[in-house]
N, C-alpha and C. Protein backbone atom coordinates (compact mmCIF):
# COMPACT_ATOMS: atom_id res chain seq x y z
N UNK A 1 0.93 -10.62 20.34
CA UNK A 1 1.40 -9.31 19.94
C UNK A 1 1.47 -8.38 21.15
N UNK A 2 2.66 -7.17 21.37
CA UNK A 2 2.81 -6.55 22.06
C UNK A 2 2.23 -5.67 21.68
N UNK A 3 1.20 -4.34 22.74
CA UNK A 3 1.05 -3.16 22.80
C UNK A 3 2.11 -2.29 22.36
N UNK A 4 1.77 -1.06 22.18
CA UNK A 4 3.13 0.38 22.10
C UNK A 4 2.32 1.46 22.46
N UNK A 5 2.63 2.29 22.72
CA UNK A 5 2.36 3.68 23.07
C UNK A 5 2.81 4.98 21.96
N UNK A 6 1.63 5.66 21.50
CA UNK A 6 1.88 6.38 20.36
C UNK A 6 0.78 7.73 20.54
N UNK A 7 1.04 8.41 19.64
CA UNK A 7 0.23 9.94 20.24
C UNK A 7 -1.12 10.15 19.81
N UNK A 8 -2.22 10.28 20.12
CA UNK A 8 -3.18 10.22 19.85
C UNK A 8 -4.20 10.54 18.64
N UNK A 9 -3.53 12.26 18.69
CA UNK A 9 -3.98 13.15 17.43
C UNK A 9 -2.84 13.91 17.23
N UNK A 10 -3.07 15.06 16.44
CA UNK A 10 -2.07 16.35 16.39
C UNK A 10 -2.64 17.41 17.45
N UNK A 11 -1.17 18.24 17.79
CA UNK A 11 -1.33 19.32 18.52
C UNK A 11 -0.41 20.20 18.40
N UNK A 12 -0.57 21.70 18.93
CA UNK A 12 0.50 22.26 19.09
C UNK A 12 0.04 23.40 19.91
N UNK A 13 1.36 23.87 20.73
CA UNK A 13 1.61 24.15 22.01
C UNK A 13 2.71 25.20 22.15
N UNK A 14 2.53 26.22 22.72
CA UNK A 14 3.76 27.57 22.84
C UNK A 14 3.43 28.12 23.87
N UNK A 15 5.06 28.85 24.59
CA UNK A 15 4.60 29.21 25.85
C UNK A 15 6.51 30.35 25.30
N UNK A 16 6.37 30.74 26.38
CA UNK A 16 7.59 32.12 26.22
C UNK A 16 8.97 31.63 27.50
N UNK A 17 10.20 31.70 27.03
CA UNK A 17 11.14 31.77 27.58
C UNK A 17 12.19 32.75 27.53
N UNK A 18 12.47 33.77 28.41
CA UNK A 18 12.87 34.61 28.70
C UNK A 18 12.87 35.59 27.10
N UNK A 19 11.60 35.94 26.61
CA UNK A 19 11.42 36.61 25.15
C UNK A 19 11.53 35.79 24.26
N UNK A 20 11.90 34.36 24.20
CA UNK A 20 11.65 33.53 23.08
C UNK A 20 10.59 32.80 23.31
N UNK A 21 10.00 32.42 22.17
CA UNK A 21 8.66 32.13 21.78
C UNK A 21 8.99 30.71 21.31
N UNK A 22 8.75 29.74 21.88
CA UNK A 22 8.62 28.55 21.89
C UNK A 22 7.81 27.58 21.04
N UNK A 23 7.55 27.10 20.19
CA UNK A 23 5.94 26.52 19.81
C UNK A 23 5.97 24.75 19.59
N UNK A 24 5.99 23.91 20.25
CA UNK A 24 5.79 23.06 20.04
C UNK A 24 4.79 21.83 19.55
N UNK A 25 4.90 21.67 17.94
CA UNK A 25 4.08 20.99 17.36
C UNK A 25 4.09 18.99 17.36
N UNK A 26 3.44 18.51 17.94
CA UNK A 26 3.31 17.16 17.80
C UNK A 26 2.33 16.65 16.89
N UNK A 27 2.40 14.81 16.59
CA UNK A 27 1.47 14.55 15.52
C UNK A 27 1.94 12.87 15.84
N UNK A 28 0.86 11.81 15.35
CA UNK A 28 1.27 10.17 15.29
C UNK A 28 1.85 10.75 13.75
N UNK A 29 3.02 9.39 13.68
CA UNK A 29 3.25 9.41 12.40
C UNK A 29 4.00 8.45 12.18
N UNK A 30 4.04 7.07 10.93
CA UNK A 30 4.35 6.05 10.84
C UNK A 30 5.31 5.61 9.73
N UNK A 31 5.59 6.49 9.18
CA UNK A 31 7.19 6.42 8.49
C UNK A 31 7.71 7.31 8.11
N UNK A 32 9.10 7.58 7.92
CA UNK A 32 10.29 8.84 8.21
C UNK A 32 9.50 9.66 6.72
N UNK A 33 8.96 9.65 5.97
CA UNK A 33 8.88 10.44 5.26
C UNK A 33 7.52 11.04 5.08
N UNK A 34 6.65 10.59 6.45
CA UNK A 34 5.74 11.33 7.23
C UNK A 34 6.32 12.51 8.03
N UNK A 35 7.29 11.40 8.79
CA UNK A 35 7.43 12.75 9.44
C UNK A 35 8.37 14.14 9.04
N UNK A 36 8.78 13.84 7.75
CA UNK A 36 9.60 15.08 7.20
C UNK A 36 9.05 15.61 6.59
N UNK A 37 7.63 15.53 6.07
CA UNK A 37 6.69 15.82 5.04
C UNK A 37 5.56 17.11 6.32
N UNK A 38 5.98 16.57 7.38
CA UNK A 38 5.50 17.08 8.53
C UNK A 38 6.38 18.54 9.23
N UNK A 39 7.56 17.86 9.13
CA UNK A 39 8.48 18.99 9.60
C UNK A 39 8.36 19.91 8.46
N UNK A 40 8.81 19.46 7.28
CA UNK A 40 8.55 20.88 6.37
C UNK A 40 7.55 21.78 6.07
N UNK A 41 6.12 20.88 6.61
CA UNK A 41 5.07 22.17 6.75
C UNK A 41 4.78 22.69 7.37
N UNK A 42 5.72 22.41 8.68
CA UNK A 42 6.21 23.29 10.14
C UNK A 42 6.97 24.53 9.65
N UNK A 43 8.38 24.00 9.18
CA UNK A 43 8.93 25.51 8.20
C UNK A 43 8.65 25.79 7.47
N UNK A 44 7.58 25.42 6.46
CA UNK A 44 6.78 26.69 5.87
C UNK A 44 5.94 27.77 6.66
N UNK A 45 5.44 27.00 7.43
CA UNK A 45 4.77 28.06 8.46
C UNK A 45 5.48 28.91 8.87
N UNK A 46 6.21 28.76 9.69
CA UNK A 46 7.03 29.04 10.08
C UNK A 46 8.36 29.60 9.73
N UNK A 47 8.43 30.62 8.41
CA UNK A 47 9.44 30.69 7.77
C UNK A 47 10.33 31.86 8.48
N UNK A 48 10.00 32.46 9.61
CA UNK A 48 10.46 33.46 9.79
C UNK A 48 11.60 33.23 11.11
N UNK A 49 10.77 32.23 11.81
CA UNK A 49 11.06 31.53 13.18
C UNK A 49 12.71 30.97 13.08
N UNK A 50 14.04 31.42 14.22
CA UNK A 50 14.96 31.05 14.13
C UNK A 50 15.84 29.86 13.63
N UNK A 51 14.76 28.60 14.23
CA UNK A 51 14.67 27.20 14.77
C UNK A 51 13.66 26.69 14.76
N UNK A 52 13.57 25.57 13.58
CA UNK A 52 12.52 24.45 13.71
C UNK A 52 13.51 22.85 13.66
N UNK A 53 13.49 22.58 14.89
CA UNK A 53 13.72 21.89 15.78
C UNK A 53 13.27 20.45 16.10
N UNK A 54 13.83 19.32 15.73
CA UNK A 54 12.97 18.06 15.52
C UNK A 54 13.29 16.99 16.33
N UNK A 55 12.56 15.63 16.36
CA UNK A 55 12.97 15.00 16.26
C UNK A 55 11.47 13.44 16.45
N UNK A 56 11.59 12.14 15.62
CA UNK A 56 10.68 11.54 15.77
C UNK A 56 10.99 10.11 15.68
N UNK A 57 10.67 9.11 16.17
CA UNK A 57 10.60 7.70 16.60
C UNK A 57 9.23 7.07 15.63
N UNK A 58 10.15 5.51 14.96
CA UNK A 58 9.34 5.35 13.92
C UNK A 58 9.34 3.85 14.48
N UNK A 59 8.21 3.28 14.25
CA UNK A 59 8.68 1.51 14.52
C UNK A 59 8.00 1.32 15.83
N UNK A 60 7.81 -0.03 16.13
CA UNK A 60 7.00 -0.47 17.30
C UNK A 60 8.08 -0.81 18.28
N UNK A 61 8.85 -1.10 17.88
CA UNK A 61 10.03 -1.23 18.60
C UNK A 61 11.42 -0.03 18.15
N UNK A 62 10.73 1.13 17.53
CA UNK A 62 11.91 2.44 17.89
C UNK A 62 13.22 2.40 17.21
N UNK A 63 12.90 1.41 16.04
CA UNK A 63 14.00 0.69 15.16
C UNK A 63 14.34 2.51 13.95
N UNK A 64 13.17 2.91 14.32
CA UNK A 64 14.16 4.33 13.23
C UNK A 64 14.30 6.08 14.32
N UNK A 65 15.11 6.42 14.59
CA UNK A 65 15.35 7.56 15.89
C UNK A 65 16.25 8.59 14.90
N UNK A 66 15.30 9.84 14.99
CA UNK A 66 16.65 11.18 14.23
C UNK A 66 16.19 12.33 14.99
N UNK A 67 17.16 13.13 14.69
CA UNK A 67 16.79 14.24 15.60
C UNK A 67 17.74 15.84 14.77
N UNK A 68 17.16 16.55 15.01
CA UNK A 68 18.58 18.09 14.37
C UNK A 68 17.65 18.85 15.12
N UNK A 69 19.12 19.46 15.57
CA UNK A 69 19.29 21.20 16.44
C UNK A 69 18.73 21.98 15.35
N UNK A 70 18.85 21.86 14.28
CA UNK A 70 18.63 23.07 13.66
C UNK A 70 19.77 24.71 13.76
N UNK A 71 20.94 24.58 13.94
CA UNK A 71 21.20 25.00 14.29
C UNK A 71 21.69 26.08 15.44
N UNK A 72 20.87 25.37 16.67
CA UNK A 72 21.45 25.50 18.12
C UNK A 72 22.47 24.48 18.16
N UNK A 73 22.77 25.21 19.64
CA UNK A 73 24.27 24.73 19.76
C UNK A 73 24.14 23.06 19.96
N UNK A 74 24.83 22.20 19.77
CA UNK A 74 24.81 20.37 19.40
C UNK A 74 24.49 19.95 20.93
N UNK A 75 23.38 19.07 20.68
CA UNK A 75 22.71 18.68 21.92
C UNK A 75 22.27 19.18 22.72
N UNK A 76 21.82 20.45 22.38
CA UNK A 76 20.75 21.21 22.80
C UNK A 76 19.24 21.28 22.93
N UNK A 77 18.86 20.56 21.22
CA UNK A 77 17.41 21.02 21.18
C UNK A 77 16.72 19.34 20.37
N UNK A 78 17.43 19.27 19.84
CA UNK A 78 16.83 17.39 19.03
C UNK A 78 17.03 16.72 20.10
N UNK A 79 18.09 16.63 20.57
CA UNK A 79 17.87 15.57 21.46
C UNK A 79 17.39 15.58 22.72
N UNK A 80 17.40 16.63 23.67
CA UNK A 80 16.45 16.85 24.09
C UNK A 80 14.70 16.42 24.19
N UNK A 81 14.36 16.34 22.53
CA UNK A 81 12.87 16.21 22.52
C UNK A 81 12.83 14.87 22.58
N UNK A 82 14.14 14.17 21.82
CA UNK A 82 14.41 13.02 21.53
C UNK A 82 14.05 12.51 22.49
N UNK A 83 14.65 12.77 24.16
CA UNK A 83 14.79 12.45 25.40
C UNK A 83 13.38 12.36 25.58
N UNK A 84 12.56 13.41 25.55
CA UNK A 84 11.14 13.36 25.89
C UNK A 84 10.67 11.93 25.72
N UNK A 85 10.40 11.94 24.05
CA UNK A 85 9.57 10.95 23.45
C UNK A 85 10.12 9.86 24.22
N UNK A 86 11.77 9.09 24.27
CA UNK A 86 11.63 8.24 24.86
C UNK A 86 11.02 7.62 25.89
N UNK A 87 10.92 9.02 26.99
CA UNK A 87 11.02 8.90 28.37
C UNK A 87 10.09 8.56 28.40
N UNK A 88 8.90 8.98 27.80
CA UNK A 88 7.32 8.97 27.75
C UNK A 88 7.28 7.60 26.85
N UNK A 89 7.91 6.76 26.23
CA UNK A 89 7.72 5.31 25.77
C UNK A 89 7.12 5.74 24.50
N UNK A 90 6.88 6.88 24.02
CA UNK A 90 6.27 6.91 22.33
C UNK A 90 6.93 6.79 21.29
N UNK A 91 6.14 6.15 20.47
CA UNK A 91 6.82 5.75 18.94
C UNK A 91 6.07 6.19 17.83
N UNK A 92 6.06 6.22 16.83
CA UNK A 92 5.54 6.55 15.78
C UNK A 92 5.05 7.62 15.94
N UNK A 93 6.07 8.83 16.38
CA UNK A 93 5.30 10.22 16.83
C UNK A 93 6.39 11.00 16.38
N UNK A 94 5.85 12.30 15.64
CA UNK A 94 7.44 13.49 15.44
C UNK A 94 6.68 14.53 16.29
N UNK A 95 7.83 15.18 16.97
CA UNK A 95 7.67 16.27 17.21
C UNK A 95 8.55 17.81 16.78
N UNK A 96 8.50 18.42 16.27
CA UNK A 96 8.96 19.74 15.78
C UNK A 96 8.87 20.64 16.78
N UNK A 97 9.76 21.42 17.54
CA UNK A 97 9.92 22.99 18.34
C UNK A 97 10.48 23.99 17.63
N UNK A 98 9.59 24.77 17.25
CA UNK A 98 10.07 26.14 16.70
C UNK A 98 10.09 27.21 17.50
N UNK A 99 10.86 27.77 17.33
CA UNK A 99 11.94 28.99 18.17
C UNK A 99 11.81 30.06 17.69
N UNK A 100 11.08 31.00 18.33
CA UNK A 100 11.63 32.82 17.82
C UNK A 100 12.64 33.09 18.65
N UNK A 101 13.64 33.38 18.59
CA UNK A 101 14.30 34.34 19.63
C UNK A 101 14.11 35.42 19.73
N UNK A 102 14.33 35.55 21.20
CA UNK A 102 13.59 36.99 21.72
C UNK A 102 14.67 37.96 22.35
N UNK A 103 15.90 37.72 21.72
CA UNK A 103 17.19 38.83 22.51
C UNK A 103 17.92 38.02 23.54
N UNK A 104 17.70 37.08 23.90
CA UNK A 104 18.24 36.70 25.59
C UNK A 104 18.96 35.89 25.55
N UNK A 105 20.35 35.41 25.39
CA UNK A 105 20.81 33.59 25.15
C UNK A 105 20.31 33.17 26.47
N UNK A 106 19.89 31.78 26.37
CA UNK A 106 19.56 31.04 27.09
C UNK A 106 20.66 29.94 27.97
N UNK A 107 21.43 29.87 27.13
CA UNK A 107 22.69 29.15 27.97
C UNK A 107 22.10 27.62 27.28
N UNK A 108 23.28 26.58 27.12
CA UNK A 108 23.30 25.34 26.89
C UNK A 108 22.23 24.39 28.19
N UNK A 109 21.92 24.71 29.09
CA UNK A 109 21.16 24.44 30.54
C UNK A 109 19.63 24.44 29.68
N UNK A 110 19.73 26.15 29.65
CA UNK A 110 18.57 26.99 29.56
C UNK A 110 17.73 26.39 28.15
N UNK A 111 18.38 25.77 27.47
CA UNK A 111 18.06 25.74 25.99
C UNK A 111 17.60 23.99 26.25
N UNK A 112 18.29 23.56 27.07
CA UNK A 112 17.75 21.97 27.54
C UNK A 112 16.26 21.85 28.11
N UNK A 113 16.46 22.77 28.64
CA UNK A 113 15.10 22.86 29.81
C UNK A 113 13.70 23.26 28.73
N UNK A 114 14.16 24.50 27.74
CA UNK A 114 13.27 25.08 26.96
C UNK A 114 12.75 23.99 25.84
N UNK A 115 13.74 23.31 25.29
CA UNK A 115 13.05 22.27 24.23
C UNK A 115 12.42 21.51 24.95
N UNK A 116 12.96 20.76 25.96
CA UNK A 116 12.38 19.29 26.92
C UNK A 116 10.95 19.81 27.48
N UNK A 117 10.56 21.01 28.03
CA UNK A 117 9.60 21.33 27.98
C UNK A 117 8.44 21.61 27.20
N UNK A 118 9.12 22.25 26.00
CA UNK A 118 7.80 22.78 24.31
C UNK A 118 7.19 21.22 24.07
N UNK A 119 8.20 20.52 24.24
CA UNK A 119 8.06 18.89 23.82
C UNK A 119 7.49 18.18 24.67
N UNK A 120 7.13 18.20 25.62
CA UNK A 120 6.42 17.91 26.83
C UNK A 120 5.39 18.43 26.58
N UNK A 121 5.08 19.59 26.85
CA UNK A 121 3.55 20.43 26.29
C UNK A 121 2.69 19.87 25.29
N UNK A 122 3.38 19.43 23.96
CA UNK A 122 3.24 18.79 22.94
C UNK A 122 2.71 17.92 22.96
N UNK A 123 3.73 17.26 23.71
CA UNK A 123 3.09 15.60 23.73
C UNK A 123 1.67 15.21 24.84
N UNK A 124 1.52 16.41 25.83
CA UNK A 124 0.48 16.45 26.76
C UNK A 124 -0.69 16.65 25.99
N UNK A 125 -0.30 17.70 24.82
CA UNK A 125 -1.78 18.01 24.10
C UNK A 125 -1.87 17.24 23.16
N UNK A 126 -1.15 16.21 22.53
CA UNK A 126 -1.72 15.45 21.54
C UNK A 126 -2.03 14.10 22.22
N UNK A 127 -2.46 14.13 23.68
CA UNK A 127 -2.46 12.55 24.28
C UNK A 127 -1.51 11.77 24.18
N UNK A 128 -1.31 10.66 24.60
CA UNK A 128 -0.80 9.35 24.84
C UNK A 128 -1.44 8.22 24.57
N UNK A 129 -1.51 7.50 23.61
CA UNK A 129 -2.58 5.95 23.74
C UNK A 129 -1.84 5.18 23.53
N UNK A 130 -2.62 3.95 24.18
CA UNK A 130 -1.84 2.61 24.40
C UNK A 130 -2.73 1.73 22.84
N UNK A 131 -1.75 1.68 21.94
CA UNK A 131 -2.21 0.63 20.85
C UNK A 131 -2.23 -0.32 21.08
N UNK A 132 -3.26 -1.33 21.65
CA UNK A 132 -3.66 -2.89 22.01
C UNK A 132 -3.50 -3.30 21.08
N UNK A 133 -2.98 -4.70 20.92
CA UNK A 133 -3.26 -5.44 19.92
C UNK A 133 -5.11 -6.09 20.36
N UNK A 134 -6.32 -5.78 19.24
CA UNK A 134 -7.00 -5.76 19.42
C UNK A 134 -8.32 -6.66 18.65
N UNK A 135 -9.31 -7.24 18.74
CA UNK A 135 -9.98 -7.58 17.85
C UNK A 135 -11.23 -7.12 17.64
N UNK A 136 -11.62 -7.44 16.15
CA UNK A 136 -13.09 -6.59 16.13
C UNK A 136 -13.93 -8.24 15.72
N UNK A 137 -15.25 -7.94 16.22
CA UNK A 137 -16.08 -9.14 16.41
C UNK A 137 -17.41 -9.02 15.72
N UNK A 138 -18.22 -9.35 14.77
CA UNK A 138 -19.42 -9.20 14.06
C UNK A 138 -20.29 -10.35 14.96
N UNK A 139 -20.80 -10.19 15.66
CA UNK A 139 -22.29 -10.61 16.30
C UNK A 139 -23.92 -10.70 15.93
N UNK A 140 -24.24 -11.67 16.50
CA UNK A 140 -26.20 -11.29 16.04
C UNK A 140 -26.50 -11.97 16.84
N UNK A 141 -27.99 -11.64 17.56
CA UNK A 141 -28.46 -12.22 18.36
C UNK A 141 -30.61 -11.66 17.89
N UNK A 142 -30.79 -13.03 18.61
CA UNK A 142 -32.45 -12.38 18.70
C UNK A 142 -32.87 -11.15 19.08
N UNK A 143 -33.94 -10.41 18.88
CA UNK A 143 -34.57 -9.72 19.44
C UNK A 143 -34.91 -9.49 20.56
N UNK A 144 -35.51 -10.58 20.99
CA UNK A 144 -35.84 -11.04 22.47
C UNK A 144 -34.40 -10.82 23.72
N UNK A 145 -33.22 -11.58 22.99
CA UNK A 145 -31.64 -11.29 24.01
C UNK A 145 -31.64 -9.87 23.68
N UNK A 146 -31.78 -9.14 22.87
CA UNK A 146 -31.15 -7.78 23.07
C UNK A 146 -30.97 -6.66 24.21
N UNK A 147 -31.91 -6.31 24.76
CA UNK A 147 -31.92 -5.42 25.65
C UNK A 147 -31.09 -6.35 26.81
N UNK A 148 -31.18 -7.63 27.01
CA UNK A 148 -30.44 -8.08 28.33
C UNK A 148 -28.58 -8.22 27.85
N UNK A 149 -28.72 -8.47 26.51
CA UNK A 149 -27.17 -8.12 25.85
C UNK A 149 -26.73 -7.30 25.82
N UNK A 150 -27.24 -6.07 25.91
CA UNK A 150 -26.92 -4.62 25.93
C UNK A 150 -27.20 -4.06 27.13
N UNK A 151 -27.64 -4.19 28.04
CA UNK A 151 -27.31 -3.99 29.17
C UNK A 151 -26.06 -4.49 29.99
N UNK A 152 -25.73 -5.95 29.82
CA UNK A 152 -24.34 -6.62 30.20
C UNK A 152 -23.48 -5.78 29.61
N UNK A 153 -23.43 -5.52 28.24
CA UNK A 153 -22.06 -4.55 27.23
C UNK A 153 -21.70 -3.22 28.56
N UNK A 154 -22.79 -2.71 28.95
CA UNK A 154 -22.15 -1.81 29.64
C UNK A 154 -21.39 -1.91 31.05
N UNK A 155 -21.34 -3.12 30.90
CA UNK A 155 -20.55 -3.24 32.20
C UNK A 155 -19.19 -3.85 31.67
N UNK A 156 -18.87 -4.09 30.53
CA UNK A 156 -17.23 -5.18 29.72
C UNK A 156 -16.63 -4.17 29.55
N UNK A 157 -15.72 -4.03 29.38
CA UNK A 157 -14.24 -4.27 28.67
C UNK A 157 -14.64 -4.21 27.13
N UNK A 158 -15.58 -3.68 26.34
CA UNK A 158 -15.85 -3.46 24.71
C UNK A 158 -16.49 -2.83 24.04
N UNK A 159 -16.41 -1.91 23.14
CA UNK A 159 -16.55 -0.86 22.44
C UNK A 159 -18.07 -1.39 21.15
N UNK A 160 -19.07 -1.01 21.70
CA UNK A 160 -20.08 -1.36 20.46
C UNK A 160 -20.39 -0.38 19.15
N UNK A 161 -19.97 -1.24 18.74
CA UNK A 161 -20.34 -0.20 16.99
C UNK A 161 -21.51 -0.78 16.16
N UNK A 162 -21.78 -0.08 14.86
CA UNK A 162 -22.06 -0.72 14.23
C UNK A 162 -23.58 -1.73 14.44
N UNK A 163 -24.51 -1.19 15.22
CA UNK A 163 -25.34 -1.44 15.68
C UNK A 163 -26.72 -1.78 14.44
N UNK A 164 -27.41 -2.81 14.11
CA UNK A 164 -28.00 -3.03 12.72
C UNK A 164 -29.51 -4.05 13.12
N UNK A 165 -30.67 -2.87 12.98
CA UNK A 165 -31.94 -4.32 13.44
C UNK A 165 -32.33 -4.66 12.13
N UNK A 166 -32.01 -5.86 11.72
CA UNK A 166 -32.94 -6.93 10.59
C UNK A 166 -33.70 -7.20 11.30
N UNK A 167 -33.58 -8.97 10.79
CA UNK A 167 -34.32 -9.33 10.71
C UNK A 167 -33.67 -10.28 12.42
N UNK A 168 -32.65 -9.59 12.87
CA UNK A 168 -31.89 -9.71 13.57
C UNK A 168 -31.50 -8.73 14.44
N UNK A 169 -30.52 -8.62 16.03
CA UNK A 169 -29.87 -7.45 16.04
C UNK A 169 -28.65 -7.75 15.33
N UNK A 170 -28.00 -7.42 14.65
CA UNK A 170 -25.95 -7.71 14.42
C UNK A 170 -25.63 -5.96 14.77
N UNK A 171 -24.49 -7.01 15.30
CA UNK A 171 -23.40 -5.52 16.18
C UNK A 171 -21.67 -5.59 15.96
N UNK A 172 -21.22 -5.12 16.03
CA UNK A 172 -19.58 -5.20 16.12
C UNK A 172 -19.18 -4.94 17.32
N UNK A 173 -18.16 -5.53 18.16
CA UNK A 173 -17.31 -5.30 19.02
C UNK A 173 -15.98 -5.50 19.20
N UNK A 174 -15.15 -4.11 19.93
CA UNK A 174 -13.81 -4.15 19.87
C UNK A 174 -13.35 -4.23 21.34
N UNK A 175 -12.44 -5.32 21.03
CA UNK A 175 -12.06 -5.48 22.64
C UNK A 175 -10.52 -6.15 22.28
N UNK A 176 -10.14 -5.76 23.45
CA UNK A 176 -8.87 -5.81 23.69
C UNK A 176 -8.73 -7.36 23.46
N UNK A 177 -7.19 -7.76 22.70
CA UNK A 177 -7.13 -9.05 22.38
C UNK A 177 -7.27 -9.88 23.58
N UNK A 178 -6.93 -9.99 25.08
CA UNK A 178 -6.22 -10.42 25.94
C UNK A 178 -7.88 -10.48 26.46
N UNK A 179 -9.00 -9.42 26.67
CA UNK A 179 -10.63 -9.51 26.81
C UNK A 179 -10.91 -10.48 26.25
N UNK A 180 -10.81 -10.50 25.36
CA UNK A 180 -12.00 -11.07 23.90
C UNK A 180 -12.53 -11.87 24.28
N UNK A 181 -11.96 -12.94 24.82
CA UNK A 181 -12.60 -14.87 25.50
C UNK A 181 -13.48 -14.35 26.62
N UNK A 182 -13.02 -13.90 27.02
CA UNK A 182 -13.73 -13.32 28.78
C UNK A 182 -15.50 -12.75 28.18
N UNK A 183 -15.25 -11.95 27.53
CA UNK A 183 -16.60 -11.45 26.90
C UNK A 183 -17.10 -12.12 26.29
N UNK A 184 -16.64 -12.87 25.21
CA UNK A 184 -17.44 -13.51 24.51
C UNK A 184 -18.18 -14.73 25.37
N UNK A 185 -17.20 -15.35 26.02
CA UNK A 185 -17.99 -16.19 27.04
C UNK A 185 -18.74 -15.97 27.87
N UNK A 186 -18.53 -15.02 28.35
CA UNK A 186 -20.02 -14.23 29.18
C UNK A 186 -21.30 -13.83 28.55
N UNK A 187 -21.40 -13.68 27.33
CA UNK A 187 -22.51 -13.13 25.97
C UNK A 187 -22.74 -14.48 25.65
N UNK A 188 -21.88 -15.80 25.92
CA UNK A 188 -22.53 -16.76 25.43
C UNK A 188 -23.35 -17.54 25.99
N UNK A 189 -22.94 -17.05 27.46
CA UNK A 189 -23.89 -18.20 28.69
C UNK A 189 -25.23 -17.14 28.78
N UNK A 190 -24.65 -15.38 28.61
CA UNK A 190 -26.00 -14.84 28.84
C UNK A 190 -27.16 -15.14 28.00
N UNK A 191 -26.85 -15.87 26.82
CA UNK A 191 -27.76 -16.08 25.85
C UNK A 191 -28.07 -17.58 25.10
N UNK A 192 -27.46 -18.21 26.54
CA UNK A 192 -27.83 -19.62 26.01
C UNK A 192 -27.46 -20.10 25.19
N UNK A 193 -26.10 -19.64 24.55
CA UNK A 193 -25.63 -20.13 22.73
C UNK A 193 -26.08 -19.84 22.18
N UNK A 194 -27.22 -18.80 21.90
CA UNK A 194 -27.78 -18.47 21.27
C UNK A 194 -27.56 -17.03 20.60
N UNK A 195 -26.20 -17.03 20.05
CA UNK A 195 -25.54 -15.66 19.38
C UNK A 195 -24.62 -16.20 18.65
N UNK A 196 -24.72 -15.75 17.22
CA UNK A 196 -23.61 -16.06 15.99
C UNK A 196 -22.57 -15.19 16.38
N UNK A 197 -21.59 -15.46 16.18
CA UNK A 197 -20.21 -14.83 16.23
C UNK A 197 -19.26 -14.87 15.34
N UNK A 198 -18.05 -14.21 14.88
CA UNK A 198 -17.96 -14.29 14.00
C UNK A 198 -16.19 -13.26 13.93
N UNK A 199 -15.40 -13.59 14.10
CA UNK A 199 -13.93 -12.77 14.39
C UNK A 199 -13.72 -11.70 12.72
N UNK A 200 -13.95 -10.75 13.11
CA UNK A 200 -13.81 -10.06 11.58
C UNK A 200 -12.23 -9.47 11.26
N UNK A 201 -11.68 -8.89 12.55
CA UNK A 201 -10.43 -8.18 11.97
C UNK A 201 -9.10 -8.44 13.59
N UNK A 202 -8.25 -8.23 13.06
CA UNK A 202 -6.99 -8.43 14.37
C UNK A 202 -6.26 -7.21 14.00
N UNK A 203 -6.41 -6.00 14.60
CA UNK A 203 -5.57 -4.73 14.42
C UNK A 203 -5.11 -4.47 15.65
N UNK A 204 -4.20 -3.05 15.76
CA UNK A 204 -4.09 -2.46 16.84
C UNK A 204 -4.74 -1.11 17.10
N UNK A 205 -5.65 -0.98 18.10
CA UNK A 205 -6.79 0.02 18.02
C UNK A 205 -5.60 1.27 19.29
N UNK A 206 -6.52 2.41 19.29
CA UNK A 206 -6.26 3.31 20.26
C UNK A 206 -6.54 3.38 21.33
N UNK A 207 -6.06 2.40 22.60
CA UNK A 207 -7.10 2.81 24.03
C UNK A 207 -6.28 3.92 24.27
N UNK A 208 -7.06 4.80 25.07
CA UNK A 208 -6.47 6.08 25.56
C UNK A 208 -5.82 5.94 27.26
N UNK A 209 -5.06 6.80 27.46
CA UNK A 209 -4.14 6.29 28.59
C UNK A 209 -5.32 7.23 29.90
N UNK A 210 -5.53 6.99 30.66
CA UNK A 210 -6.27 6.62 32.36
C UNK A 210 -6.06 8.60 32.63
């Protein structure tokens, strides 16, 4: 399975262009009627605002793409953001720019620069993560391996959760699919074979981008 790149959390973001008021809202979102369910509670908010301004990428491979001006002038302001998201490789993300105007036309240039930017802002504040294809791992080991097992963890490549002392330690770990062998084989020599293992789930998790 291939990775993708998708937005982390929600955000939103405004800054002023020559008296217009800019606001650019981002969000992950994984099918078109997320993200319109999204845009419309942008223009409710927003009911006063000239221009609410869209556009969002659905699919791991970008198989669903829409975009509207909202009534700026055509190819002004959707596609524009459109441009963003690509450029930046994200998918399953909408982003919405809402517009006050503030008296000034901006010019067909000016109005390129102003969306490509709100949308940029956007996408800066809701992060970037790289969705690994990933696995999660249910473990147990003695008492005795623990502290030398958990000391090694902090040096891998894997995320410990789920941490449980029985009559046993059992733990969960998430590691990148392409890790997984590398670690587990290292936890197995550190402990002599002596750790149950156990593959619980194959998803795609959130690493966050560097």
């Amino acid at each position: 399975m291939a990775g993708y790149k998708t937005l982390l959390r929600r955000a939103e973001t405004g800054y002023l262009v020559q008296k217009s008021r800019f606001i650019g809202h981002a969000r992950p979102v994984t099918a078109p009627e997320e993200a319109l369910a999204f845009l419309e509670e942008i223009r409710q908010k927003h009911r006063e605002a000239n221009h609410n301004c869209y556009a969002y990428i659905i699919g791991q491979n970008a198989g669903i793409m829409r975009y509207s001006d909202d009534g700026e002038p055509g190819g002004t302001a959707g596609m524009p953001i459109l441009e963003v998201l690509k450029a930046r490789k994200v998918v399953d993300a909408a982003v919405v720019v809402t517009r006050y105007f503030g008296g000034i036309l901006l010019g067909a240039g000016g109005l390129v620069r102003a969306y490509s930017h709100a949308c940029a802002l956007a996408v800066d504040a809701a992060g970037v993560c790289e969705m690994h294809p990933t696995q999660r791992w249910m473990l147990e080991v003695a008492y005795p391996l623990w502290d030398r097992v958990l000391h090694r963890l902090g040096t891998m490549p894997a995320r410990l959760e789920n941490t449980q002392f029985g009559t046993a330690v059992s733990f969960e770990l998430l590691m990148k699919e392409a890790e997984a062998p590398g670690v587990l084989e290292a936890l197995t020599s550190l402990t002599d074979g002596r750790m149950e293992s156990l593959l619980a789930e194959e998803l795609f998790y959130p690493w966050e981008e560097a």
